[in-house]
Every structure is written in C-alpha cells, then in structure tokens.
C-alpha atoms as a PDB file:
ATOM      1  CA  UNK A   1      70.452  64.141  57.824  1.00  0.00           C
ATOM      2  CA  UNK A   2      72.248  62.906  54.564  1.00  0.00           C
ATOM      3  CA  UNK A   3      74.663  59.790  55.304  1.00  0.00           C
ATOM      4  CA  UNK A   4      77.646  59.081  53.198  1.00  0.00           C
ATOM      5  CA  UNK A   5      77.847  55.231  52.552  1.00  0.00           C
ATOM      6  CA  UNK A   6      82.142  54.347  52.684  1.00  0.00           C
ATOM      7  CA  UNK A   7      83.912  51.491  51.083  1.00  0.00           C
ATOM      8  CA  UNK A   8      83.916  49.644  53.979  1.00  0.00           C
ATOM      9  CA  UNK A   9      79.877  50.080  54.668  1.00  0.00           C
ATOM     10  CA  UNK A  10      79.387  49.438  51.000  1.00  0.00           C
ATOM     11  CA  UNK A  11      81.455  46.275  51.576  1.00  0.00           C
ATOM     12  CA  UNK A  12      79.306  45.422  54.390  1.00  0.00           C
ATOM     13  CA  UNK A  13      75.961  45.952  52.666  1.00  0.00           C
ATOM     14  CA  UNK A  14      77.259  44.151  49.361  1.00  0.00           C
ATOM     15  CA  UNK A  15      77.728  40.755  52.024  1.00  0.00           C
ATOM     16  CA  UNK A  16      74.724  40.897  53.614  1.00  0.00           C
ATOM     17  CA  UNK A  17      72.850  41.757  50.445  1.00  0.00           C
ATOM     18  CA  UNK A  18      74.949  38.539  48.878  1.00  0.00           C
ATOM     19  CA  UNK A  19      71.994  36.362  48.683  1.00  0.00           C
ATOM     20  CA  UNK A  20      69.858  39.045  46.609  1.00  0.00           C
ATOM     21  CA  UNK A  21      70.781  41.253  43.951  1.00  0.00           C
ATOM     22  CA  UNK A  22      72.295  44.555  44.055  1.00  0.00           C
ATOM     23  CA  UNK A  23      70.280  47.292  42.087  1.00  0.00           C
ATOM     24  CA  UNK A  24      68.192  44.908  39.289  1.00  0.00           C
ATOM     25  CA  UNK A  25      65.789  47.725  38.357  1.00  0.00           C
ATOM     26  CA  UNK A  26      66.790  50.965  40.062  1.00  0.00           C
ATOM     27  CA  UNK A  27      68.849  52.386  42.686  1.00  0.00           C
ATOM     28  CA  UNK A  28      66.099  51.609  45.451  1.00  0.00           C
ATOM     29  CA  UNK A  29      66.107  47.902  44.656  1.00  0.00           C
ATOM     30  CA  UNK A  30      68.683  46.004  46.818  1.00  0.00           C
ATOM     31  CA  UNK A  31      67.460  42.590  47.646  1.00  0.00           C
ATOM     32  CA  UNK A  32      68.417  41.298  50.939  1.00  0.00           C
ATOM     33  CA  UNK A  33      69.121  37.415  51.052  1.00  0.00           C
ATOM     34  CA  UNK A  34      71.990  35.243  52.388  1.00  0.00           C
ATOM     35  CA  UNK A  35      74.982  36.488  54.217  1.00  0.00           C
ATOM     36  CA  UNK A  36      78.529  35.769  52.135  1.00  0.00           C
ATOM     37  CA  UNK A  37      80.801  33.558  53.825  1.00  0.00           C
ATOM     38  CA  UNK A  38      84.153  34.770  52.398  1.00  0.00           C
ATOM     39  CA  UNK A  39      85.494  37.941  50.733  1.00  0.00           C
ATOM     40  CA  UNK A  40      88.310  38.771  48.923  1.00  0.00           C
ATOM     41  CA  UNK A  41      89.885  42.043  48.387  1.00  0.00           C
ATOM     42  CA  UNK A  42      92.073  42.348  45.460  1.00  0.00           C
ATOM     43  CA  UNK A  43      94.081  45.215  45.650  1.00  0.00           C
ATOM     44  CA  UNK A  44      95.132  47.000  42.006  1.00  0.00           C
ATOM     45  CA  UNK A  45      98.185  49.262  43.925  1.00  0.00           C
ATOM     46  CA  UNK A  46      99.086  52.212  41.474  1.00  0.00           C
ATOM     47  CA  UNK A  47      95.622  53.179  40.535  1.00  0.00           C
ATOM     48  CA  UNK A  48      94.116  51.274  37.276  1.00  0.00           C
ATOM     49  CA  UNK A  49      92.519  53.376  34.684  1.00  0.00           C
ATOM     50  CA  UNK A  50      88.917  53.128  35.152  1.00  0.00           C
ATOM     51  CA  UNK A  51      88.329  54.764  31.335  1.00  0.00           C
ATOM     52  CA  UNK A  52      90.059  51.526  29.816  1.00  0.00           C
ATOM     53  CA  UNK A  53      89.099  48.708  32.426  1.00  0.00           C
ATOM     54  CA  UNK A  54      85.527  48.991  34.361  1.00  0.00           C
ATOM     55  CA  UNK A  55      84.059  52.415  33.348  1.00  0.00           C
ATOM     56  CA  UNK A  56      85.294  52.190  29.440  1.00  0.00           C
ATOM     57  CA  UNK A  57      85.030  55.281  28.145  1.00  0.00           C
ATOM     58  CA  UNK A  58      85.495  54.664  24.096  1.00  0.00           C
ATOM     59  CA  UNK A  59      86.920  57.356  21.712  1.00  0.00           C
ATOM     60  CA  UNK A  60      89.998  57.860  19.232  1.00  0.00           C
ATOM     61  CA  UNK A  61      92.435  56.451  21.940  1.00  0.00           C
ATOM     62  CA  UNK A  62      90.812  52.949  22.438  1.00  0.00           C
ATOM     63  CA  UNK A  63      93.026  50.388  21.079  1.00  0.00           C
ATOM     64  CA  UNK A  64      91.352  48.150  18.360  1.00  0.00           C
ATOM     65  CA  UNK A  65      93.073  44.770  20.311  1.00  0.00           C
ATOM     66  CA  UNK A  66      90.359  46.321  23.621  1.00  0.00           C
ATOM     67  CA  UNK A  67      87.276  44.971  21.328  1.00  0.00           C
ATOM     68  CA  UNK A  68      84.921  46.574  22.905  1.00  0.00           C
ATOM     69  CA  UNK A  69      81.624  44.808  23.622  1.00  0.00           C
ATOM     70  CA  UNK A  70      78.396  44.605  25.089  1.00  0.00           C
ATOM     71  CA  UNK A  71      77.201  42.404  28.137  1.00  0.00           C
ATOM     72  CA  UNK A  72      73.759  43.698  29.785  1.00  0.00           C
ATOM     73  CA  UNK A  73      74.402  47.241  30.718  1.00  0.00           C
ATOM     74  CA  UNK A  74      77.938  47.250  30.358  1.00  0.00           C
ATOM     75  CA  UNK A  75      80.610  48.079  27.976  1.00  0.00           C
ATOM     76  CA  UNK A  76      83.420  46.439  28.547  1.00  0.00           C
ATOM     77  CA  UNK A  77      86.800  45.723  26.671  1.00  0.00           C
ATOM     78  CA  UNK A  78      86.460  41.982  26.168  1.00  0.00           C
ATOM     79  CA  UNK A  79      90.086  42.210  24.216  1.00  0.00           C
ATOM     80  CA  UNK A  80      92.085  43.236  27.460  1.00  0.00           C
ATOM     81  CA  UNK A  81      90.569  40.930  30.039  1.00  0.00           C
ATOM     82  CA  UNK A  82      88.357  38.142  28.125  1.00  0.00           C
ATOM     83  CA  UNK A  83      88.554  35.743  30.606  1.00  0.00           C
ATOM     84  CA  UNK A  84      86.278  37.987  33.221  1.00  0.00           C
ATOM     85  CA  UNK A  85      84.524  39.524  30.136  1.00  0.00           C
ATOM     86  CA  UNK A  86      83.099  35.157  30.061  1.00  0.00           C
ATOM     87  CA  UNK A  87      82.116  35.781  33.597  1.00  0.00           C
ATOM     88  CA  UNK A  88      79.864  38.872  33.503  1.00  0.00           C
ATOM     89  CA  UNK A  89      76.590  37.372  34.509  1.00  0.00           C
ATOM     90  CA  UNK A  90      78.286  37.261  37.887  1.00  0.00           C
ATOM     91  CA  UNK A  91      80.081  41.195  38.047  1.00  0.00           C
ATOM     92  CA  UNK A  92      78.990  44.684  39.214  1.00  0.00           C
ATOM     93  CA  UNK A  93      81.000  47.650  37.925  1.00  0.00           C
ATOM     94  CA  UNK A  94      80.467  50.658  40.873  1.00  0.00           C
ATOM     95  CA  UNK A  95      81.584  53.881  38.942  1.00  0.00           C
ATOM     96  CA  UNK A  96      82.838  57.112  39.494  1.00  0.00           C
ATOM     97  CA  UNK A  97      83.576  56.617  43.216  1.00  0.00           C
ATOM     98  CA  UNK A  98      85.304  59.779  44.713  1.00  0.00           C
ATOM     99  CA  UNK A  99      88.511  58.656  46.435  1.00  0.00           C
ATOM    100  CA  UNK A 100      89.776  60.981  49.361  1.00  0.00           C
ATOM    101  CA  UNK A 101      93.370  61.788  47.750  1.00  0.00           C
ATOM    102  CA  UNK A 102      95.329  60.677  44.713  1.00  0.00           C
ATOM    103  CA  UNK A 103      98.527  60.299  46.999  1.00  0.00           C
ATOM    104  CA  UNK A 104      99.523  56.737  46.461  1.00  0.00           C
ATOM    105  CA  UNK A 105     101.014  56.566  49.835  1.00  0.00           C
ATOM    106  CA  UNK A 106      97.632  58.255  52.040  1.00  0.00           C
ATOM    107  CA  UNK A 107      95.578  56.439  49.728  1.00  0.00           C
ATOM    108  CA  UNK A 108      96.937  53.328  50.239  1.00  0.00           C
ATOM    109  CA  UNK A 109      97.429  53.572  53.908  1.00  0.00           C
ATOM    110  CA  UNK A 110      93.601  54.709  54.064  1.00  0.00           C
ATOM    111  CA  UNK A 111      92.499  51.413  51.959  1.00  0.00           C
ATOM    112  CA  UNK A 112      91.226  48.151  53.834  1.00  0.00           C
ATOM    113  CA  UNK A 113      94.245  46.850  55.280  1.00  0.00           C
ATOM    114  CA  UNK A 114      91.205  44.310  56.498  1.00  0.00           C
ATOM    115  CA  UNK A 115      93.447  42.166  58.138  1.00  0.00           C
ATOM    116  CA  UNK A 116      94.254  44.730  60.762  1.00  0.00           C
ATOM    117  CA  UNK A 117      91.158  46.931  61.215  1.00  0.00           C
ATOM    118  CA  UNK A 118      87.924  45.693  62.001  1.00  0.00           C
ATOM    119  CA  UNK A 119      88.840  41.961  63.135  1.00  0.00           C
ATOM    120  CA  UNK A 120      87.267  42.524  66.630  1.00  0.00           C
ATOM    121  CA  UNK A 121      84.303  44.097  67.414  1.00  0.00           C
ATOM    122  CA  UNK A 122      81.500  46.373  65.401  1.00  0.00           C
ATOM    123  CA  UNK A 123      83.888  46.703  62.087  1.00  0.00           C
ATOM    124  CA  UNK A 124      84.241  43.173  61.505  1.00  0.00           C
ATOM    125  CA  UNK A 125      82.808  41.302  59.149  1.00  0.00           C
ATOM    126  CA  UNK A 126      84.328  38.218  58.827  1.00  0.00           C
ATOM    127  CA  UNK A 127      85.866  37.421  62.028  1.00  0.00           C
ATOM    128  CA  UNK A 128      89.149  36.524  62.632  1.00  0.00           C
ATOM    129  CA  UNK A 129      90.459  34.040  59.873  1.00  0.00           C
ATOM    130  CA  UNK A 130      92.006  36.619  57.274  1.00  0.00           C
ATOM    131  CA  UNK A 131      94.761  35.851  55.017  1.00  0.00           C
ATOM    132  CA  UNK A 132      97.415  38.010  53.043  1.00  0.00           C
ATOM    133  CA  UNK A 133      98.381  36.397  50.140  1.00  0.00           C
ATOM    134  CA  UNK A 134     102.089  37.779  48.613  1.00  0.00           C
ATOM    135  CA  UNK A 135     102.363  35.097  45.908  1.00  0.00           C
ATOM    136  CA  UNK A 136     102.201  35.879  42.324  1.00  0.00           C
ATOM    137  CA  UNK A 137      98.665  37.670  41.392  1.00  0.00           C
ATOM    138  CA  UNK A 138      97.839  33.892  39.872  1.00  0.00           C
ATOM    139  CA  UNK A 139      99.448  31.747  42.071  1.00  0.00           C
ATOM    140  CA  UNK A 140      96.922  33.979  44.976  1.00  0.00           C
ATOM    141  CA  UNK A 141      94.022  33.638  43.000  1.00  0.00           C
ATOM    142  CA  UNK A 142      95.025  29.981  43.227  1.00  0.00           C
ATOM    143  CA  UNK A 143      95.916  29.422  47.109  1.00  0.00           C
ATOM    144  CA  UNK A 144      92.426  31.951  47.526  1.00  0.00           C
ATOM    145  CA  UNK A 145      90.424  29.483  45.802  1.00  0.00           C
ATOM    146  CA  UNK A 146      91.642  26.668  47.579  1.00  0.00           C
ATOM    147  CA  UNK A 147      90.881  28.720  50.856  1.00  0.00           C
ATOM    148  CA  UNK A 148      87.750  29.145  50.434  1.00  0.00           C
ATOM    149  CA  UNK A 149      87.294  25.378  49.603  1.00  0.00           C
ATOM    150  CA  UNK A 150      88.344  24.720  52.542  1.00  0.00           C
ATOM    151  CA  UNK A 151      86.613  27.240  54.790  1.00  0.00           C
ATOM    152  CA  UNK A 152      90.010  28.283  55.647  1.00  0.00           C
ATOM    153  CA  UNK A 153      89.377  31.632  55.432  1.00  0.00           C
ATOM    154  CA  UNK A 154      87.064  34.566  55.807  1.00  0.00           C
ATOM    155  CA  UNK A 155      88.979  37.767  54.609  1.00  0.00           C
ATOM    156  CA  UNK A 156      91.307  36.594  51.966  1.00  0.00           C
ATOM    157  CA  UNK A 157      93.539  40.059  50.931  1.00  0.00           C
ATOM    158  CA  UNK A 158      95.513  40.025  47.299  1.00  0.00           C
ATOM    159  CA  UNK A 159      97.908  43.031  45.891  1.00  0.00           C
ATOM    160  CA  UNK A 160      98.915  43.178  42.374  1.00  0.00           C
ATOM    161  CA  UNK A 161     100.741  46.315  41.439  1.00  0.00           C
ATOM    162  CA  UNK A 162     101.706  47.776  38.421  1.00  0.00           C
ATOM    163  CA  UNK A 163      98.800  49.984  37.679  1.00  0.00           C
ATOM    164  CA  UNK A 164     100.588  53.462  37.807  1.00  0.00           C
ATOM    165  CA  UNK A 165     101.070  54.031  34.492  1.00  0.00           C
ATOM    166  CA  UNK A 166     101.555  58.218  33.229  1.00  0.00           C
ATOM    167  CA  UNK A 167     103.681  57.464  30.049  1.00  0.00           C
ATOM    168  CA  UNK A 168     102.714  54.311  27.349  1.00  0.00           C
ATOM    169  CA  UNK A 169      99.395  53.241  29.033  1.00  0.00           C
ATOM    170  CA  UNK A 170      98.596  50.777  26.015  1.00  0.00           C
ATOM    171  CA  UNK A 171     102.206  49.450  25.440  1.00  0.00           C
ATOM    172  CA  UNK A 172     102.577  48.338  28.993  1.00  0.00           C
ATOM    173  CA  UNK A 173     100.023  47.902  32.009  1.00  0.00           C
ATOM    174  CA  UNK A 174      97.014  47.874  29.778  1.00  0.00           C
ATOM    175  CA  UNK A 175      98.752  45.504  26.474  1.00  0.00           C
ATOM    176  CA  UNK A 176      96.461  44.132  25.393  1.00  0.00           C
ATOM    177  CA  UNK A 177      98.142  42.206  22.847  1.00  0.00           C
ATOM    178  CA  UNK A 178     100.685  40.570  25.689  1.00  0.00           C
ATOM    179  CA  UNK A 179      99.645  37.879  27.596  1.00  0.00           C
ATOM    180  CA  UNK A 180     102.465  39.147  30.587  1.00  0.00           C
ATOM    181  CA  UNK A 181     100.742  42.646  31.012  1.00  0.00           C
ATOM    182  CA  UNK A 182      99.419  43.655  34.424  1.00  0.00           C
ATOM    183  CA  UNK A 183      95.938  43.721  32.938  1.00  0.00           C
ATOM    184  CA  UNK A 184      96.191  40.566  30.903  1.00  0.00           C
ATOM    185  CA  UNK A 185      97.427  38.733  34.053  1.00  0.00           C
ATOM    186  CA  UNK A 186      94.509  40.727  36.325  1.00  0.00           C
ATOM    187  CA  UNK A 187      92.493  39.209  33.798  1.00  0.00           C
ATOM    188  CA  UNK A 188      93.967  35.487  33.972  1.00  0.00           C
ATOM    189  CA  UNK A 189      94.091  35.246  37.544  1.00  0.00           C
ATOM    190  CA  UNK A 190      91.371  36.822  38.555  1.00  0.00           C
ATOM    191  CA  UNK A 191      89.050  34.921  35.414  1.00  0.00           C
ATOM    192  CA  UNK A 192      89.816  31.680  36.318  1.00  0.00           C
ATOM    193  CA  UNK A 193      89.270  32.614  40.616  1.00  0.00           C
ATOM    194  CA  UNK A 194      85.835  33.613  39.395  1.00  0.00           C
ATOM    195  CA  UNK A 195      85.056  30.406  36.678  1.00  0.00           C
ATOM    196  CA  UNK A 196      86.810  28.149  39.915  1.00  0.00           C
ATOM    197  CA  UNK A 197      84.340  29.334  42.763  1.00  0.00           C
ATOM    198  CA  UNK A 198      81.999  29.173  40.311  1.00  0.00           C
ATOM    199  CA  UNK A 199      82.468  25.109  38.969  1.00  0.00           C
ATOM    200  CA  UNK A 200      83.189  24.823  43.066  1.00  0.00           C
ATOM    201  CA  UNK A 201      79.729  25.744  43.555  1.00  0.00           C
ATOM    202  CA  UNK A 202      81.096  28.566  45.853  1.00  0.00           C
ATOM    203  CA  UNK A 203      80.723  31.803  43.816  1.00  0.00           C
ATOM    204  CA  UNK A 204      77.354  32.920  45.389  1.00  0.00           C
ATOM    205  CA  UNK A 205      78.626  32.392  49.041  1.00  0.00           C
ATOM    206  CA  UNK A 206      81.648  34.099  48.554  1.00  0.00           C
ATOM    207  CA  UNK A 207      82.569  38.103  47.829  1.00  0.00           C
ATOM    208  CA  UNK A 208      85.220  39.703  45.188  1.00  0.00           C
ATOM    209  CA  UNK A 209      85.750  43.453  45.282  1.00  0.00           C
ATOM    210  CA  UNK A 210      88.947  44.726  43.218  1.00  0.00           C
ATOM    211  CA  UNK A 211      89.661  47.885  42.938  1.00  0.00           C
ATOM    212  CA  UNK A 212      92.644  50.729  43.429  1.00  0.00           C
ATOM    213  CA  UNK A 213      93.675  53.633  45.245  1.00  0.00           C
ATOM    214  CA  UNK A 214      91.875  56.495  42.822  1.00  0.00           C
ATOM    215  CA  UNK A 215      91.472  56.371  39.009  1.00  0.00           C
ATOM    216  CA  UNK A 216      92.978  57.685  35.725  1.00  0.00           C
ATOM    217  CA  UNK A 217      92.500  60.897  33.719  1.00  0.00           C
ATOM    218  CA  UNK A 218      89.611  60.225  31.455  1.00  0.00           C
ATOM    219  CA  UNK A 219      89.745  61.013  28.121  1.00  0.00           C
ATOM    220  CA  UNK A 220      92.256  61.448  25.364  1.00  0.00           C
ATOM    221  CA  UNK A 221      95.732  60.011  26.777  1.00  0.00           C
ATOM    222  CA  UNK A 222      98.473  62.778  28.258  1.00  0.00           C
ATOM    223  CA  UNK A 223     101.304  63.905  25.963  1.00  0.00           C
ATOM    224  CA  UNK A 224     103.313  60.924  27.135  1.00  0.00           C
ATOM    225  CA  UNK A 225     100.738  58.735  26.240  1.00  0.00           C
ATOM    226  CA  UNK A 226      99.532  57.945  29.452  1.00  0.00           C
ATOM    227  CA  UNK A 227      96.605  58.878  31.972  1.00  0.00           C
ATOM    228  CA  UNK A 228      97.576  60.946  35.183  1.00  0.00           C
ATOM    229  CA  UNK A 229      96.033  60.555  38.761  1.00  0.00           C
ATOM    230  CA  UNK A 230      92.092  61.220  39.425  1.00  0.00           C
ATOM    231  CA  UNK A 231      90.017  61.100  41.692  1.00  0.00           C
ATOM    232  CA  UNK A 232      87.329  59.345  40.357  1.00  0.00           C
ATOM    233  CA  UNK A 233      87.446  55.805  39.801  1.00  0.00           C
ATOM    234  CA  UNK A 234      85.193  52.570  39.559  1.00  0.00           C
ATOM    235  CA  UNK A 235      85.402  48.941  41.256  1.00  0.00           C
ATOM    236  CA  UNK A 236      84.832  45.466  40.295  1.00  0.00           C
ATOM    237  CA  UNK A 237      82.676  43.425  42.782  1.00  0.00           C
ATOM    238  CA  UNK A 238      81.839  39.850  41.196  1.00  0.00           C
ATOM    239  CA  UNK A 239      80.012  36.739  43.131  1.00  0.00           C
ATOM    240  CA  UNK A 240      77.912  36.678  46.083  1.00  0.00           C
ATOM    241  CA  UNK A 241      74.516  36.464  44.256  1.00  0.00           C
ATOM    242  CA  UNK A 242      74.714  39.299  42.515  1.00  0.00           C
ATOM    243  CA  UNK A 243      73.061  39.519  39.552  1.00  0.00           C
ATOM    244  CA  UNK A 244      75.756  40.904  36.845  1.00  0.00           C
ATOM    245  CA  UNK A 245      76.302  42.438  34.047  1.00  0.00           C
ATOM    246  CA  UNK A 246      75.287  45.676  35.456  1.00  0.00           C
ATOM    247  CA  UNK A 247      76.296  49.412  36.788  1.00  0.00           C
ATOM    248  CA  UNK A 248      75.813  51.758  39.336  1.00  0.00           C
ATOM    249  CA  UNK A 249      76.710  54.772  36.794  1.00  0.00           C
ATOM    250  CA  UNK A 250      76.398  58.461  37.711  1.00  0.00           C
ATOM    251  CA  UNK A 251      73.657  60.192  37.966  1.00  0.00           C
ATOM    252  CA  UNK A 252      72.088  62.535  34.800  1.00  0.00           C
ATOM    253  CA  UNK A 253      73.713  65.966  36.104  1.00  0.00           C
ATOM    254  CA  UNK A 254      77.208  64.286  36.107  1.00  0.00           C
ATOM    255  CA  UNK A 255      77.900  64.721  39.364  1.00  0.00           C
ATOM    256  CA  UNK A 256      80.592  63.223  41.159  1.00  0.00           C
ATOM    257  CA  UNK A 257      78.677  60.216  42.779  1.00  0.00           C
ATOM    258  CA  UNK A 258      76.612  57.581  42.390  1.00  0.00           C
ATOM    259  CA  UNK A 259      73.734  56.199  44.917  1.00  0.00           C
ATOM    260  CA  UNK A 260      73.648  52.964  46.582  1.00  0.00           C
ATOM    261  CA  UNK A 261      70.097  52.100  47.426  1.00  0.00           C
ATOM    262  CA  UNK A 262      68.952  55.829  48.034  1.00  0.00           C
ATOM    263  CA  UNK A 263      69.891  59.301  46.291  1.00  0.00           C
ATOM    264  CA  UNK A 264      70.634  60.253  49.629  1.00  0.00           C
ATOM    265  CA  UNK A 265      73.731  58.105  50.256  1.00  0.00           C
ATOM    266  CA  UNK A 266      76.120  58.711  48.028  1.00  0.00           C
ATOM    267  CA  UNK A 267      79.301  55.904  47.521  1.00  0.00           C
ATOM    268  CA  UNK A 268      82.321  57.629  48.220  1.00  0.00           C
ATOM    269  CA  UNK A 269      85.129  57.488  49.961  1.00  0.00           C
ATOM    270  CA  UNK A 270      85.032  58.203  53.836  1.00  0.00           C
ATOM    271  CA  UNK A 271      86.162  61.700  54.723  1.00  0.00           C
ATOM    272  CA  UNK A 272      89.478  60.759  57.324  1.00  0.00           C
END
C-alpha cells in the first residue's frame, strides 16, 4: 500500500539521513549517516512566494535587482537573498509540496508547533530541550547560534512574518533593492546562522528547515501586483550533511508532488 511521507516524517528522515546526502543522483539515493544533533525550524508566517524565493520561476515579472543565477541544479535569485545564495553548497530546495489548506489560521495551527507535539514519546525527535525564540528574525538567528554552541538546545523554533503579500509583492516583502525587506532580512539572518554554524564547525550536526504555511500564485503577478494563496509551495532545508545545491523538483507529468526516496511516497502535507 502507497504511504504518504508528512513534514514531520520528512523532518525525521532528513535528521537521521544528516550524515549522508539527500538525493545526489536520483530520487532512490538517500545516504544514511550520522544522526543531527539540533534542528531549527524557521517559520516564514504569511506564506512566502515560492515562484520568487526557492522554486524561481523566471519570466516578464522577475525583477532585474533578483539576478538570477545558477548554483548546481538550482536557480536561484542571488539579488534578493545573496547572503544564502554564498551558502548553497550546504541547501536543499523541496518543491511543489501540497499543503492541506491555504487558511493562514488551519495552516498555521496544523504546522510544527514542535515545542508542544512530539516532546515525549514516538514523535520526538529531539527530546525535551526546545526553544521558542520571539526576538527579532536576526537577533534569533543570533541567540540560535549561540544555542547550539552550547548544546543548549535540541529544537530551536523561529517565526518571521511578513510573507502575505497579495498587492506590491516586489515593492515590499520581496524588495530586493531594501536592505529592511522581509526577504532581505530572511536573507541576513538566516545567511549569517548558516556561514556561523558553519565557521563553528557545527553546520553538518545541526538541521535548518524554513518554510511557510502554503505558497504563492505562480506566474505573472495578480492585478494588484501581487501573488494570491496556493497550495503548492517549496522549503529550504540547509546543513546536516547534505550535499547542496540541489532539488527535489516535480516529476515529468507535472503532477502535484515530488518523491522522497521512492515514487511511491510522495512529500506532502499530512491529510488531518
């Protein structure tokens, strides 16, 4: 019988797969290796545009300032977050995963509120040391960094909002000509976490999955210059010995899913 792999079983396989690396070659080869010893979730509340940020999708609409470029498999807009775009060799882009409902307020009460479900028993992962961090998106990155230095930590949880955006998609959220834009301070925070594990020597024993509640209308922008809710979407997971600068993408038919491991098991959300 065909199993459906969730967010929180993909989670799951991406840690104890940390030591490998997930799908080098093909969507059967998912090296097993050391277990991560830390994760953090970084919530993007308001549902990021996956067209513009970690599935690009390039046409008439994509700002010039984006500038567009190639690293491994991946197109990625280098001008709107540069500081990750220097950290590729360590990222994973999982596209067009199907999220349940593009309710902000069911979606986000179905996401991994990790710090309450699955700290005892079969759903854990990471045991009982979880932190919520509700400082400024770089002043988290910051105190998460200096958690896992410590071994403070297992589950280390970070929201930054702003990513609901149905009217000037370019001019605000996704500026990429102002430093103080949700995406260019995504990209600040969240580029120097990644380049700190990293000089820590703690980027391959430690887990980064961002991602929102759904996606964005892909495509040419609405009439208000904006992208409306979707269910589609894609997530960011960087570090944990994963060989980056690579996609899961969807499959030739353009279906709605992508495999993890085995056509059988598609990533999606889990049915509630």
């Amino acid at each position: 019988m065909n199993s459906s792999i969730g967010r929180r079983a993909f989670i799951r396989q991406a840690v104890t797969a940390a030591g490998g690396c997930l799908l080098v070659d093909g969507p059967r080869k998912a090296l097993a290796g050391a277990k991560a010893r830390h994760c953090i979730f970084i919530l993007m509340a308001g549902g990021p545009s996956q067209a513009d940020t970690f599935d690009l999708e390039e046409g008439p609409w994509t700002p010039a300032a984006f500038e567009p470029a190639t690293f491994g498999e991946i197109r990625f807009p280098r001008g709107l977050m540069p500081r990750i775009a220097c950290q590729m060799d360590s990222v994973l882009l999982l596209r067009g995963v199907r999220a349940p409902t593009t309710s902000h307020p069911v979606a986000q009460a179905g996401l991994p509120a990790f710090r309450s479900l699955g700290i005892s028993g079969e759903e854990s992962v990471y045991g009982e040391r979880c932190w919520l961090l509700n400082s400024p998106f770089d002043e988290a990155c910051s105190e998460a960094r200096a958690l896992v230095r410590t071994g403070g930590a297992h589950w280390i949880e970070i929201t930054i909002g702003g990513w609901d955006n149905h009217s000037d998609i370019y001019e605000t959220a996704l500026n990429a000509r102002d430093a103080k834009s949700v995406a260019r301070r995504f990209d600040a925070g969240l580029g120097a976490l990644l380049a700190g594990l990293r000089s820590d020597g703690l980027l391959p024993e430690t887990l980064i999955v961002a991602m929102g509640e759904f996606g964005r209308t892909p495509g040419p922008l609405n009439l208000r210059g904006g992208r409306d809710h979707f269910p589609r979407h894609a997530v960011l997971v960087a570090g944990a010995g994963i060989c980056g600068a690579r996609a899961i993408r969807e499959d030739r038919e353009g279906a709605m899913r992508l495999t993890l491991g085995d056509a059988r098991n598609p990533v999606r959300e889990p049915s509630r």
